[in-house]
Each structure stands twice: as C-alpha cells, then as structure tokens.
Protein backbone atom coordinates (compact mmCIF):
# COMPACT_ATOMS: atom_id res chain seq x y z
CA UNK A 1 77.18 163.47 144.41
CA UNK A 2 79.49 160.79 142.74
CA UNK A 3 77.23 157.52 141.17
CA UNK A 4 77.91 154.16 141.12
CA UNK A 5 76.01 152.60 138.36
CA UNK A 6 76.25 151.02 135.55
CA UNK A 7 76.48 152.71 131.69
CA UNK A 8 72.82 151.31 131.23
CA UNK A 9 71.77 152.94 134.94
CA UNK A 10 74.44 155.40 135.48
CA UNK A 11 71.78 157.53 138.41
CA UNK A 12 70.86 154.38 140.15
CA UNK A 13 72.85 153.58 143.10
CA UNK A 14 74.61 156.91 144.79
CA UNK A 15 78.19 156.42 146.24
CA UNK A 16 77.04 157.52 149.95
CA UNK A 17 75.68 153.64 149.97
CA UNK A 18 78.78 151.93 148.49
CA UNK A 19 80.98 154.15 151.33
CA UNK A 20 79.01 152.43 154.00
CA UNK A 21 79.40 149.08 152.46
CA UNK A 22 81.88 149.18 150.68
CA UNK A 23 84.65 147.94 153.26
CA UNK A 24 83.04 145.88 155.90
CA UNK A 25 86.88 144.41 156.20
CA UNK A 26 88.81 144.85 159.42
CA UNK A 27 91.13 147.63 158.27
CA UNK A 28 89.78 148.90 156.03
CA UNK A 29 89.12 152.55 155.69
CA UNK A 30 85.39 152.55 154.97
CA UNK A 31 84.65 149.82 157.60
CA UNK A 32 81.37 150.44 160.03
CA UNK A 33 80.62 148.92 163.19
CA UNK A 34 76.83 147.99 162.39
CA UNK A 35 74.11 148.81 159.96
CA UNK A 36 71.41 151.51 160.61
CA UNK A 37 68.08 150.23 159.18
CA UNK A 38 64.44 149.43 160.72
CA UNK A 39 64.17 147.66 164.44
CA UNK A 40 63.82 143.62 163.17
CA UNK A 41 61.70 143.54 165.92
CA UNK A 42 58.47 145.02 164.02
CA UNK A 43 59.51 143.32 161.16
CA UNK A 44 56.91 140.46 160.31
CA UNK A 45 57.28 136.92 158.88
CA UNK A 46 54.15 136.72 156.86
CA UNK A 47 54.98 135.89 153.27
CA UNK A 48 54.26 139.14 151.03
CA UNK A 49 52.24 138.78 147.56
CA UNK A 50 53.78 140.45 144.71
CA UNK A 51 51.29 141.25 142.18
CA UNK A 52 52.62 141.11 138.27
CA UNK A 53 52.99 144.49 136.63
CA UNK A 54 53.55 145.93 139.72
CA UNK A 55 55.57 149.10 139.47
CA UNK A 56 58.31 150.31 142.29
CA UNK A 57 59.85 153.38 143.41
CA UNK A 58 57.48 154.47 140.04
CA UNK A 59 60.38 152.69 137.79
CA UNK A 60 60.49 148.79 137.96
CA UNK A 61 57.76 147.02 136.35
CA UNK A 62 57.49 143.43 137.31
CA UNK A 63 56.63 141.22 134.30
CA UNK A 64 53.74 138.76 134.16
CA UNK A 65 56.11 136.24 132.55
CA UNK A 66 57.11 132.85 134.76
CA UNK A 67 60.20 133.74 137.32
CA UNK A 68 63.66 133.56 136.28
CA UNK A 69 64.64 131.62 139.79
CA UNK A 70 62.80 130.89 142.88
CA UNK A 71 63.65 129.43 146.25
CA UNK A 72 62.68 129.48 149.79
CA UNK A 73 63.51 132.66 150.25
CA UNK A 74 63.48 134.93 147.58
CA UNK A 75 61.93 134.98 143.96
CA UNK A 76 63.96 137.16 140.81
CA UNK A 77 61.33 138.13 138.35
CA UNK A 78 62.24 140.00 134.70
CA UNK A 79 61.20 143.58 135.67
CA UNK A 80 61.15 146.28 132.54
CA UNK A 81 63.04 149.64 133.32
CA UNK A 82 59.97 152.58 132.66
CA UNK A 83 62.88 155.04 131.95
CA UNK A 84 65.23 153.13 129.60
CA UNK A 85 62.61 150.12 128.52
CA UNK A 86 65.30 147.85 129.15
CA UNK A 87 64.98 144.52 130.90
CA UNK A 88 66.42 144.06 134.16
CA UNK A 89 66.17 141.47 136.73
CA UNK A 90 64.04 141.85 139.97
CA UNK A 91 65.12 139.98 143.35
CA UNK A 92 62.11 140.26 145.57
CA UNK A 93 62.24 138.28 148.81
CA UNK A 94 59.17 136.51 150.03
CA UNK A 95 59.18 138.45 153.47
CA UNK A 96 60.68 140.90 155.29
CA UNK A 97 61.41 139.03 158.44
CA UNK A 98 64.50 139.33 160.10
CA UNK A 99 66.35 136.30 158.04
CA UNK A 100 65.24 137.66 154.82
CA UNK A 101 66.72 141.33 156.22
CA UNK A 102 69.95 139.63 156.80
CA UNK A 103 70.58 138.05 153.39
CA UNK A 104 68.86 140.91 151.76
CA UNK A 105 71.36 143.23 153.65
CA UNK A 106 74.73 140.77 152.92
CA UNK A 107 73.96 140.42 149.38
CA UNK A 108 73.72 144.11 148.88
CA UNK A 109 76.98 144.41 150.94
CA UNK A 110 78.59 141.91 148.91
CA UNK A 111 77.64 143.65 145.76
CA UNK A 112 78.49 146.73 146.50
CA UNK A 113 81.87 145.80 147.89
CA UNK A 114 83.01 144.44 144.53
CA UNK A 115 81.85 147.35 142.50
CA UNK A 116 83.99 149.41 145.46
CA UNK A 117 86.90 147.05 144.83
CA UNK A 118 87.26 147.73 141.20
CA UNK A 119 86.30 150.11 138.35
CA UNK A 120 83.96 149.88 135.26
CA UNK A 121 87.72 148.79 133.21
CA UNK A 122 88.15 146.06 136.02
CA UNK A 123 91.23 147.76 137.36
CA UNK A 124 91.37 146.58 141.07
CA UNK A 125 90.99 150.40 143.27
CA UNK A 126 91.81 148.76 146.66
CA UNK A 127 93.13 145.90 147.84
CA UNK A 128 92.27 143.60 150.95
CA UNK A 129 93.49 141.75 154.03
CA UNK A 130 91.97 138.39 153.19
CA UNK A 131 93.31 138.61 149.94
CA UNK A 132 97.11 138.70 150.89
CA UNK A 133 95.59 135.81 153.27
CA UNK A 134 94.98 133.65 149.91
CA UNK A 135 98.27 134.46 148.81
CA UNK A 136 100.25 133.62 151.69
CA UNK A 137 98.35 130.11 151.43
CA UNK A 138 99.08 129.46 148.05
CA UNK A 139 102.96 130.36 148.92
CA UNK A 140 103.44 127.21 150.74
CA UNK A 141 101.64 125.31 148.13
CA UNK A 142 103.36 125.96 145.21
CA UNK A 143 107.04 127.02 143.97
CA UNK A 144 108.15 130.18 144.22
CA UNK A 145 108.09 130.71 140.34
CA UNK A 146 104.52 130.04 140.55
CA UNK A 147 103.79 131.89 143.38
CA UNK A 148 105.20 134.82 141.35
CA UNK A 149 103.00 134.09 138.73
CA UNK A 150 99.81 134.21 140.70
CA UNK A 151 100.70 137.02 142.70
CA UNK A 152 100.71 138.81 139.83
CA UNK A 153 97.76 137.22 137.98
CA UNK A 154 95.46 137.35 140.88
CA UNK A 155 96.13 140.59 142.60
CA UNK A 156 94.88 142.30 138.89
CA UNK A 157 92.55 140.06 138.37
CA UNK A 158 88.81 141.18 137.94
CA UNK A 159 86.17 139.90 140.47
CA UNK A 160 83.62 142.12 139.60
CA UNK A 161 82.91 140.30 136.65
CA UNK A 162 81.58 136.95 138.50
CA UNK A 163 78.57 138.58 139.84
CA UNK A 164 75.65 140.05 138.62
CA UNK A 165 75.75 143.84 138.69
CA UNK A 166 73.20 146.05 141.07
CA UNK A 167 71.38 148.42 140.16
CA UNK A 168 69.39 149.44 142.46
CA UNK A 169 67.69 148.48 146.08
CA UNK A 170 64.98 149.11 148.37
CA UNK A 171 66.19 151.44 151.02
CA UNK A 172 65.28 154.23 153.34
CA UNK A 173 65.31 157.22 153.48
CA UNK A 174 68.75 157.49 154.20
CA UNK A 175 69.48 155.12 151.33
CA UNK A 176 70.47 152.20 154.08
CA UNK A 177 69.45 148.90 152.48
CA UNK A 178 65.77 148.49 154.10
CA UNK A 179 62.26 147.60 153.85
CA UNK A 180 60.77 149.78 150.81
CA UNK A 181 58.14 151.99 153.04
CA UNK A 182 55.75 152.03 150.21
CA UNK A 183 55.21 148.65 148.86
CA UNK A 184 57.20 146.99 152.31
CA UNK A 185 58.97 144.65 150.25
CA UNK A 186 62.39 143.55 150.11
CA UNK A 187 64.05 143.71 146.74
CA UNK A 188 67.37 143.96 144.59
CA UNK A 189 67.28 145.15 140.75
CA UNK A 190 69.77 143.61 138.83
CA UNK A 191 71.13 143.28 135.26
CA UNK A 192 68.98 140.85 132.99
CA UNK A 193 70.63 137.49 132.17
CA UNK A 194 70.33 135.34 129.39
CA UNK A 195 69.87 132.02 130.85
CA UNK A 196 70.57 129.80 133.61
CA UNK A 197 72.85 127.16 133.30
CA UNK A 198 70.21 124.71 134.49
CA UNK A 199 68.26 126.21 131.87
CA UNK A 200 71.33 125.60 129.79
CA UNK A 201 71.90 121.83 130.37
CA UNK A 202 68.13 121.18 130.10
CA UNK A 203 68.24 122.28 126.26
CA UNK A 204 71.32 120.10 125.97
CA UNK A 205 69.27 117.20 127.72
CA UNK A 206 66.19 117.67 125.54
CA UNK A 207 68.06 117.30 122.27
CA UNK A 208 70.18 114.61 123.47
CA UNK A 209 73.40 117.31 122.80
CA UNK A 210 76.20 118.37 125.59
CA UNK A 211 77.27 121.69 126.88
CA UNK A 212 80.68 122.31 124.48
CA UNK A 213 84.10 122.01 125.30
CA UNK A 214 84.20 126.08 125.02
CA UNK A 215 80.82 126.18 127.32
CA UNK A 216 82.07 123.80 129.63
CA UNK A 217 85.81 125.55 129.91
CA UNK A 218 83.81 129.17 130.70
CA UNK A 219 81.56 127.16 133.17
CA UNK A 220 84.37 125.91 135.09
CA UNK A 221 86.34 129.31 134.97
CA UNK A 222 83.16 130.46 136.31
CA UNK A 223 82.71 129.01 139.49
CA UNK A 224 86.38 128.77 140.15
CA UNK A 225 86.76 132.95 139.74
CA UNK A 226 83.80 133.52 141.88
CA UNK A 227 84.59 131.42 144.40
CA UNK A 228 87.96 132.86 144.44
CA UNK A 229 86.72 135.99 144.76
CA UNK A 230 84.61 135.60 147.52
CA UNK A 231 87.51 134.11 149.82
CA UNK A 232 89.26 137.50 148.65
CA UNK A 233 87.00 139.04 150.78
CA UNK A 234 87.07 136.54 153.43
CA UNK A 235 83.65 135.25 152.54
CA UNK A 236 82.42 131.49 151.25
CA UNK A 237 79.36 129.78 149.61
CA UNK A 238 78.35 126.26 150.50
CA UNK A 239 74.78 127.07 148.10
CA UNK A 240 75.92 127.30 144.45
CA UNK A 241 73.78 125.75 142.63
CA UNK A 242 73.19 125.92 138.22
CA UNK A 243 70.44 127.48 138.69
CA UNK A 244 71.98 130.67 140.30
CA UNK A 245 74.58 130.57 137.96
CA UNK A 246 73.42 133.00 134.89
CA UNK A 247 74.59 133.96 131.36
CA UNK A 248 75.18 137.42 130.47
CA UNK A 249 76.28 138.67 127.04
CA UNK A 250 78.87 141.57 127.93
CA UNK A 251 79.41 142.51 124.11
CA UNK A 252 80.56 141.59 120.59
CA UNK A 253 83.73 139.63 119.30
CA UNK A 254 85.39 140.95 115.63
CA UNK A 255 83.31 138.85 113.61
CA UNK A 256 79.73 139.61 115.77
CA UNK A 257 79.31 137.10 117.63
CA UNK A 258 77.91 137.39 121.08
CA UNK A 259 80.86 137.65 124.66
CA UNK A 260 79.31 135.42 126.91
CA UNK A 261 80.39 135.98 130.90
CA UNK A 262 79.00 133.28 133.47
CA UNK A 263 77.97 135.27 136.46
CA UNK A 264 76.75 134.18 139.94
CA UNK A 265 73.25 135.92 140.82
CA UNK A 266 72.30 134.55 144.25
CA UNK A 267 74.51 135.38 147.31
CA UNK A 268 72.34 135.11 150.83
CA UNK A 269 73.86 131.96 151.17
CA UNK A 270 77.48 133.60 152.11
CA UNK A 271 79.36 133.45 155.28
CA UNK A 272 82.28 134.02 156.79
CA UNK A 273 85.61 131.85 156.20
CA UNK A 274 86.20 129.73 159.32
CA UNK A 275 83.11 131.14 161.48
CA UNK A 276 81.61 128.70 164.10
CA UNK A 277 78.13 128.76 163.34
CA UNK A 278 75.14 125.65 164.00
CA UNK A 279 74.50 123.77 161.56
CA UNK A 280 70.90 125.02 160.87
CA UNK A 281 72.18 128.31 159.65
CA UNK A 282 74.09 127.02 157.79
CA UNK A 283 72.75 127.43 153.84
CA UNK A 284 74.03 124.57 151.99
CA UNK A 285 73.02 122.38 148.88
CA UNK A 286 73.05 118.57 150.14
CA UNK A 287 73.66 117.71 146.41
CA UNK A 288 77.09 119.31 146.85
CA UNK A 289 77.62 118.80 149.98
CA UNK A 290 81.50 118.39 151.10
CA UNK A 291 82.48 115.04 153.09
CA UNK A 292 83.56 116.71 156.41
CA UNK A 293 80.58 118.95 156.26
CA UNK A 294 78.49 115.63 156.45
CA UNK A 295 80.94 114.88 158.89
CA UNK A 296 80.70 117.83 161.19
CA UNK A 297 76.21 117.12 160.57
CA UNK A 298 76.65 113.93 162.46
CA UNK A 299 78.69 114.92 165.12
CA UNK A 300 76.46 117.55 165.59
CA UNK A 301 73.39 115.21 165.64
CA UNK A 302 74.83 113.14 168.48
CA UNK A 303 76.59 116.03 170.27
CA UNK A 304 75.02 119.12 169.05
CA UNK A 305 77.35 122.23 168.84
CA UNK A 306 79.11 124.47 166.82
CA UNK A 307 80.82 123.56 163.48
CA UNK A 308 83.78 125.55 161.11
CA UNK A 309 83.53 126.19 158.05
CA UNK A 310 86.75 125.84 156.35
CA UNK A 311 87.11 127.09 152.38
CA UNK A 312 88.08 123.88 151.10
CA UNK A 313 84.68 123.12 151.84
CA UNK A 314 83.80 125.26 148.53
CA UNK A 315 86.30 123.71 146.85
CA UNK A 316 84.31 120.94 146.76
CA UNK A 317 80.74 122.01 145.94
CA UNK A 318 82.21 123.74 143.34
CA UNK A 319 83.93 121.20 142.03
CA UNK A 320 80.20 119.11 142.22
CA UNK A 321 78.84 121.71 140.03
CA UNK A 322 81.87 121.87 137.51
CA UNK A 323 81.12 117.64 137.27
CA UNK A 324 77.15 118.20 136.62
CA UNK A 325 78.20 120.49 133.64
CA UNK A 326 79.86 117.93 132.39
CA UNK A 327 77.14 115.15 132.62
CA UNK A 328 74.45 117.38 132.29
CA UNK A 329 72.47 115.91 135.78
CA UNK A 330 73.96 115.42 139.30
CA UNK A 331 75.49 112.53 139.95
CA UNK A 332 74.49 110.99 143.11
CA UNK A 333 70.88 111.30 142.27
CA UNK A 334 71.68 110.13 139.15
CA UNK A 335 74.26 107.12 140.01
CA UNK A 336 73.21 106.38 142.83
CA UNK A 337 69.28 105.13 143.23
CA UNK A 338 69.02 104.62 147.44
CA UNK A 339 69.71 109.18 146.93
CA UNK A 340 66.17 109.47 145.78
CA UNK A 341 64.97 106.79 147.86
CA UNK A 342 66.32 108.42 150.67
CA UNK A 343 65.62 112.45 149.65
CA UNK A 344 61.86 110.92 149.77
CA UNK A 345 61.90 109.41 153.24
CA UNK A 346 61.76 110.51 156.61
CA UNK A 347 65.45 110.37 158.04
CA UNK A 348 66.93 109.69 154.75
CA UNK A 349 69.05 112.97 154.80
CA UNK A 350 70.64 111.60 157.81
CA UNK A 351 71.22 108.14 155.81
CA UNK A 352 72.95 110.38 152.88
CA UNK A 353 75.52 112.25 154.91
CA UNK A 354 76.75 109.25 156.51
CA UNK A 355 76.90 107.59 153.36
CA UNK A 356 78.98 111.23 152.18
CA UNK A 357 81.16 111.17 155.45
CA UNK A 358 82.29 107.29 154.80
CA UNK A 359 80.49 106.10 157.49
CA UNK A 360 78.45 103.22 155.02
CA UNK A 361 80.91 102.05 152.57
CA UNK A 362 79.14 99.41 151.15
CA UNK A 363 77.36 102.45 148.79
CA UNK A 364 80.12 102.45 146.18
CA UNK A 365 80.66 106.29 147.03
CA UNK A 366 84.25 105.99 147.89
CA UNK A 367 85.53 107.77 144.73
CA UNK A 368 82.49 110.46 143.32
CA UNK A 369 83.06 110.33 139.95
CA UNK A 370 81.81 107.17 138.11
CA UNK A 371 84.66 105.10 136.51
CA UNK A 372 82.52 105.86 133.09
CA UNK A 373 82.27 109.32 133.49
CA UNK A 374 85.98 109.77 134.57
CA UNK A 375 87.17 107.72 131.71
CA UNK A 376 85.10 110.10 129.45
CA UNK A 377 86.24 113.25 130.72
CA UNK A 378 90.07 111.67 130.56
CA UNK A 379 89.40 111.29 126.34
CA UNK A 380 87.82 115.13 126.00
CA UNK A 381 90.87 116.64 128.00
CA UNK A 382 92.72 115.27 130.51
CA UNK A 383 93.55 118.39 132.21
CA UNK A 384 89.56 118.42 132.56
CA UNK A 385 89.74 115.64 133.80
CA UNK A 386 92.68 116.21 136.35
CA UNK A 387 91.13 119.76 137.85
CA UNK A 388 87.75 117.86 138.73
CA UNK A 389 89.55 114.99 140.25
CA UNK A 390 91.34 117.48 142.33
CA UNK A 391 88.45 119.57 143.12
CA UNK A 392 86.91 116.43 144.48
CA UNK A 393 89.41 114.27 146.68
CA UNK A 394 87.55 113.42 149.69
CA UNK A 395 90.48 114.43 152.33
CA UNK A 396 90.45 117.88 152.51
CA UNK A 397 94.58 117.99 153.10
CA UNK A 398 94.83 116.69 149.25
CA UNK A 399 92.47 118.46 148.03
CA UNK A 400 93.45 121.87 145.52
CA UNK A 401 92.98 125.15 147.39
CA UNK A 402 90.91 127.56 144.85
CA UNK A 403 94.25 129.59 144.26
CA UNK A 404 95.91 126.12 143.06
CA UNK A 405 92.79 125.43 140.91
CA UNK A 406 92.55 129.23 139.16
CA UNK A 407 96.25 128.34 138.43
CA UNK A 408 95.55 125.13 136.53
CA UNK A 409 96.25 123.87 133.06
CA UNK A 410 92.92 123.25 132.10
CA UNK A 411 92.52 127.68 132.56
CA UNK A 412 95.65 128.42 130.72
CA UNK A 413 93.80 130.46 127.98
CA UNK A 414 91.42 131.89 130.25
CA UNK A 415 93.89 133.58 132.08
CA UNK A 416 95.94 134.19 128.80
CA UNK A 417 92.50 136.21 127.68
CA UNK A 418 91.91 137.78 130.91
CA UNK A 419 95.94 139.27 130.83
CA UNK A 420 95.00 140.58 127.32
CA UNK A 421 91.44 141.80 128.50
CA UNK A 422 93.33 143.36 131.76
CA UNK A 423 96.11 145.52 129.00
CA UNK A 424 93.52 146.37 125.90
CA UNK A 425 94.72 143.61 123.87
CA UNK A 426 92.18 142.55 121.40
CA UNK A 427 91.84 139.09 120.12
CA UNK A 428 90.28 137.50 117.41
CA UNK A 429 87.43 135.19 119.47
CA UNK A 430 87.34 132.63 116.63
CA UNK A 431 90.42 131.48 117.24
CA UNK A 432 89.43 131.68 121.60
CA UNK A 433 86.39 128.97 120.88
CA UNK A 434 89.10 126.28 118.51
CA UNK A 435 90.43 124.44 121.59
CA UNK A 436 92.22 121.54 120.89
CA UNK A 437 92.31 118.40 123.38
CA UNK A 438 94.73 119.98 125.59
CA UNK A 439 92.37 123.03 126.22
CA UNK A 440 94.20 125.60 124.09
CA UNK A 441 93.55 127.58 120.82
CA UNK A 442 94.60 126.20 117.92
CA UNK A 443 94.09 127.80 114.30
CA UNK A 444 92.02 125.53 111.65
CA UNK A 445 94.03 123.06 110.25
CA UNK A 446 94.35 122.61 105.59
CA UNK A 447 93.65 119.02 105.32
CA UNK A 448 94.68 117.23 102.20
CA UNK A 449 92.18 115.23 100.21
CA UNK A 450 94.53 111.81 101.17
CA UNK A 451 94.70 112.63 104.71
CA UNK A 452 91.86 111.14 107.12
CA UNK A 453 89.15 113.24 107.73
CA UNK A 454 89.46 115.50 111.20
CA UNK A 455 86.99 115.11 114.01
CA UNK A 456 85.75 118.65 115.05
CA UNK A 457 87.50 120.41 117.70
CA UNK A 458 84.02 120.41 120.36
CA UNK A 459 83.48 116.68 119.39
CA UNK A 460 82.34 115.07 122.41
CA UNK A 461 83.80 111.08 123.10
CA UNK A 462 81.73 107.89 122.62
CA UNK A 463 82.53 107.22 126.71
CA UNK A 464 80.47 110.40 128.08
CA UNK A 465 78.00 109.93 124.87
CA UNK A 466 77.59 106.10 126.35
CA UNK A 467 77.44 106.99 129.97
CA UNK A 468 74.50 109.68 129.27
CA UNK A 469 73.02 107.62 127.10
CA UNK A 470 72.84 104.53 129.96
CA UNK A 471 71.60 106.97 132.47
CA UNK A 472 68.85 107.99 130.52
CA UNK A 473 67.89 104.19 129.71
CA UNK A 474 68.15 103.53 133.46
CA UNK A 475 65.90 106.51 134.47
CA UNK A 476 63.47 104.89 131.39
CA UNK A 477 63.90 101.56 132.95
CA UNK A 478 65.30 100.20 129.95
CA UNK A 479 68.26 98.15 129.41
CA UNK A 480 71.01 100.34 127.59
CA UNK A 481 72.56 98.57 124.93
CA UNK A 482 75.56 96.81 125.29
CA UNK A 483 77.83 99.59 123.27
CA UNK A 484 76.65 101.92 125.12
CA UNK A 485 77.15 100.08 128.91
CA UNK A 486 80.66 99.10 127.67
CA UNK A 487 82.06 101.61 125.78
CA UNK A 488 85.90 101.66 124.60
CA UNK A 489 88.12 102.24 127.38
CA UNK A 490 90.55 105.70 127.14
CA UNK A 491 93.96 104.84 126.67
CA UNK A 492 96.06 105.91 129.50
CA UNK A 493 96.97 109.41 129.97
CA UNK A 494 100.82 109.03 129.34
CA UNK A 495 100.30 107.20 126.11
CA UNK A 496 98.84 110.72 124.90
CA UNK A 497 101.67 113.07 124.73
CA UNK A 498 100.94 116.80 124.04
CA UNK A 499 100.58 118.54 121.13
CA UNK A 500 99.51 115.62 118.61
CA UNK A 501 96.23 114.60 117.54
CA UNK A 502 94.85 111.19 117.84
CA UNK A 503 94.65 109.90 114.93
CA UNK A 504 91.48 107.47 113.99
CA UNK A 505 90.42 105.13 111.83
CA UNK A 506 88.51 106.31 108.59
CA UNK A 507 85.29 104.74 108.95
CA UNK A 508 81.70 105.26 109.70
CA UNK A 509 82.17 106.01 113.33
CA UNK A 510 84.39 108.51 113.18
CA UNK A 511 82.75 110.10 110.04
CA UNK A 512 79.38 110.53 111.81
CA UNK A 513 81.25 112.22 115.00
CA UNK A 514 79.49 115.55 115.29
CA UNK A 515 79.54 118.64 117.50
CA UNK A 516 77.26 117.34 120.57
CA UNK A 517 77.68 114.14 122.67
CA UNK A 518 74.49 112.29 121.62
C-alpha cells in the first residue's frame, strides 16, 4: 500500500483512509455518500478519564505535563512517539458521544482532504468546485488585471500549510475514523507545536513588549490563508480563536535561524458555506462574533428558525483575531466594561448581541476599533491599518471578501515569498524580517555619523504603546497618565507618501525607541 504521512511518520496514516476522505466534494472522483463507522446509537455521553502516561495503539504516550489546549469538547495533550521519541501532539475528546463523533469525524476529513489536495512540495494534485466558486467571486470584485493575478496566485497556492498535519487516528478495523476499541476513546495525533499565540501575546503582556511587526504580518497571513482555504473547500469557521492558532518551526533560514509557520490546530467548529442550520449548533466565539450573526441570534430568539451562514461572516472573526494580535487582549472586553458585566450575568449574552447587531447605540460600538488603537495601527503601517478596517466594516456588502484580503498590500511580500517558496527560489530570511513602514523588505541602511539616528525597523509607536499602557491602568484601576491617555495624534495618511522615512527629531524620545511597544 501507498502512505500518507509525514517524513517524521512516513507508516502512519495508509492512503485507503485519505481515498475515502479525501473528496467529500460534489464531483469529485473520490466522493462517498456516508461514512461507515460504529451505530451512534450505543455510543455514550459520559465524559472519559484519560490517565497521564497512558500509552495507545502501544505507540502514543500521553505526557503528565499541563495540556497544550482544552475546551468543552476536546483536550490536546503533548504525547511522546515510543518509536521515534519525538513529541507529537495528542487530540483526545472528552467523550465519544455522537457530537464528539461528528467533529472528531469532520476534522479528520478536513485533514485528510488537504494532505489529498496537495503534495509534501505543496504542489496543488487536484483542484475543486468551490474553489473556481471563490474565483468567480473575486472576478466581479476586482479588475481583470487583478483577477489575473489571483487566479494565478491562488490556484498554486499551498493550503496544506495552514493546518496542523495528522498523523495518525483512532479507527477501526477497517481504518474508518472511529472509537479506538481498546481504550474507547476518541483521538487525533498531530505534529507538536511550539506555542500558542495566546501563549504568545501573554509573554508579550507580561514583559510589557508587543508581538513584532514581522510576528504580527505572519499572524495576519495566517488566519487570512486558512480561512481562505477552508472556503476552497466550501467549508467556514465562526470558532478561531488564539488559542487554536499554533506555532510550528518548519526549518532553518541561511543564517540558522528558526522558519516559523502559523498553523490552525482545532477544526470541529467547521461547517458548510451558506448551510441553514439553528443557531445552537452553531460553534461560534461571541468575542468574534460578526454583526449579522448577532443579528440572525435575535431574530431567532423572537422567531426561532433557521439561520445562513454566509463567508463574510469569517471575514469578520478573523479580522477580530488579526485586531487582538495587535493589542495583545480583545477589545470589547477590554474597551468596553458593561462586556464583562454582562458575560457574568444571567441574560447578558442576549444584552451583547444586540449591542453587536446595532440595536443599543448608545454603547459607543458603532465603529470596533478604538479611535486610539486605529490611530496607532495607522503610524506602524497604514496598509495594517487599512486590511483590519476592511476586515471589520459592519455591513457585510462593504466588507473585503477573503480573496480581496489575501490580495492586499499589507501581504505583498508574503505572497512574493510564497511565489519563490512555490519555484525553489531561496531567499536570504534576514532581509524577509527588515520591513519597512510600508510592510516590505528593505536592506539595512549606512548611516552617517551627522545624520539622525534611525528608529529600528519593528519599533512599535508611542499611540499603541499609550493605548496598552491605559488599558492596563484601567484594568489596575488607576488613572493612566496624561501622556499616555493623550498621546500624539498620526498625521494623516496622505501626508505620508511611500517610500520615505519619517524623519524625527534627535532627542531623548526617539533615542530610547526600542524593539517592543512598552
């Protein structure tokens, strides 16, 4: 038999598996009508205790150490490989019911459908009907030159590389995914990570520092390929959260230092683009909630029903969790103190989504993004700025399609390093993490002793610096100083033509600018 694993696991997952899952597209020619697996009937809800050091299928070892990510319906532990003593990354769900079967059996799918779609080079093998769907939509978006452009860009492009790879599964005998008969457990092994991005932005919170302009960039490239590759395959997520988003290092750059990839490890929240579906199925993050999705909640409260999902509704939950890696926290609990107030009372989650739907607009929550914060994220980069503004407009008729935001300024040397990546064209990564204000590389600059003194390339501004820095006072219940509440406001994006640097004033402030925001 053929494998499909990985270089570390080449013998884990055989290729009978990825033919039965690998389509599950109408059209497609390795599409199946249903599943074969265990009667959910006999299945049982009680939650399942997982014992550390346990060992399955006489090869995973679950560690003793605290989980990598836990939620209410599955738990990833670090699991050591007994045949390669590598780490990997355990998903084991907390019971075998017939939810937990579902998501256990669409994540699998999910997985295995990418690694179907393209090879270990990430050269796309087979193509699909929703994609050409995406590209129709973004032809009556954009120009035809740009169309052109992102045919070409995203028909090649790589989704394999947004999500974790599988290893291996618990199955039957007939390797459909399925209950494990021996330890009747649900699980998925997976490749180890290095970090969460919550885990990420905590460090950055604890030493008073910021994610970097570089880190922030591959963050937002992140969700924005991921998301983009799930409405390839005519799928959405409404439950991204930074906690499910992972680092990975996936190699070396010419001068060792570590390739960091951004990967999503969580799918059971998926479903299908434009299904009707009630609203209690629905698996959704009310942090990151979309406007017509609180919309659609309270209609359905006062008429019950059906709702649509629409993709533009990921647009925008993306586009929450591109924001919190800029300020390090979400917003609206953050910004807004009647969130908390109301996430702790009974009712209060109906309170928030009419707030979120426009339906109380004495909140202040007409525009999402604080003045402060906006302003900040204008100085860094404005194309930053602009994508996140986009990513976030309320009506979902002016807000960016994910094609129109993978096609953005802010990306242009992400997708200049994934057209190098896609024809073998090595690059010096040094050069990849200089980006000047506009987003792009730029070489290190010979400064002459009489010439001012440059502020580093990953400098963060004094407006995001102040706005952190008054959020942290307010959650202290101290007054922020008056600097810091009132910082200097960004000059106005046409007086900042491209290409030059801003030049500053020699003095103390600028001299003690460093690499982090606080």
């Amino acid at each position: 038999l053929a494998f499909l694993g990985t270089d570390e696991h080449p013998e884990a997952v055989p290729s009978p598996v990825a033919f039965a899952w690998h389509g599950a597209m109408p059209g497609s020619k390795y599409e199946v009508a249903s599943l074969p697996g265990q009667n959910t009937d006999s299945q049982t809800e009680k939650p399942q205790k997982v014992e550390a050091g346990r060992l399955l299928y006489g090869r995973w070892r679950l560690s003793r150490e605290k989980p990598l990510f836990q939620d209410e319906t599955s738990t990833v532990y670090r699991a050591r490989d007994a045949r390669t003593s590598k780490d990997v990354a355990l998903k084991v769900y907390r019971d075998s019911g017939p939810v937990s079967l579902q998501k256990f059996r669409k994540s699998v799918e999910l997985l295995l459908t990418f690694r179907g779609r393209f090879n270990e080079k990430g050269m796309r093998v087979e193509g699909s009907q929703n994609l050409d769907l995406l590209l129709e939509e973004l032809r009556s978006q954009t120009s035809l030159a740009d169309y052109a452009t992102a045919q070409s860009f995203i028909t090649n492009m790589s989704f394999r590389s947004c999500f974790v790879e599988i290893i291996c599964f618990s199955h039957d005998n007939d390797w459909n995914p399925a209950v494990d008969p021996e330890s009747n457990l649900l699980f998925i092994v997976m490749e180890m990570g290095d970090m969460a991005l919550r885990e990420r932005m905590n460090e950055c919170i604890h030493t008073k520092s910021s994610l970097t302009i570089t880190e922030i960039q591959s963050v937002h490239w992140a969700l924005v390929s991921l998301v983009c590759g799930l409405h390839s395959e005519g799928y959405m997520h409404l439950d991204i959260k930074p906690s499910t988003l992972f680092r990975f290092t996936v190699g070396q750059t010419k001068s060792g230092k570590p390739k960091h990839l951004w990967k999503l490890i969580d799918l059971d929240g998926v479903v299908r683009s434009g299904a009707q579906m009630r609203l209690v199925d629905l698996p959704y993050a009310a942090d990151y909630a979309p406007p017509e999705l609180a919309q659609c909640y309270l209609r359905s409260q006062r008429e019950g029903g059906k709702i649509k999902v629409e993709r533009k509704m990921n647009v925008w939950s993306a586009g929450m969790c591109a924001l919190e890696a800029v300020s390090l926290m979400p917003v609206l609990s953050v910004k807004y103190s009647w969130y908390q107030k109301w996430k702790q009372t009974k009712g209060g989650n109906t309170n928030f989504m009419a707030a979120l739907a426009g339906e109380k607009s004495n909140l202040g929550v007409e525009k999402i993004i604080p003045q402060d914060l906006l302003e900040g994220m204008r100085f860094v980069n404005p194309d930053m700025a602009h994508l996140v503004e986009t990513m976030l407009v309320k009506e979902p008729k002016h807000r960016h399609s994910i094609g129109q935001c993978l096609l953005h300024k802010w990306f242009e040397p992400k997708r200049k390093a994934v057209f190098n990546a896609r024809w073998g064209i090595e690059e010096d990564s040094e050069e990849e993490e200089e980006l000047d204000a506009h987003g792009k590389r730029k070489k290190k600059p010979k400064w002459d002793d009489d010439e001012e003194d440059p502020v580093p390339h990953e400098a963060a501004p004094l407006d995001i610096q102040a706005y952190i820095k008054a959020q942290f006072a307010q959650s202290a219940g101290e007054e922020p100083a008056a600097k810091e509440l009132a910082p200097e406001p960004a000059p106005a994006l046409e007086d900042q033509p491209s290409g030059k640097r801003r030049s500053k004033k020699k003095d103390k402030q600028t001299n003690s600018k460093s690499c982090s925001i606080m």
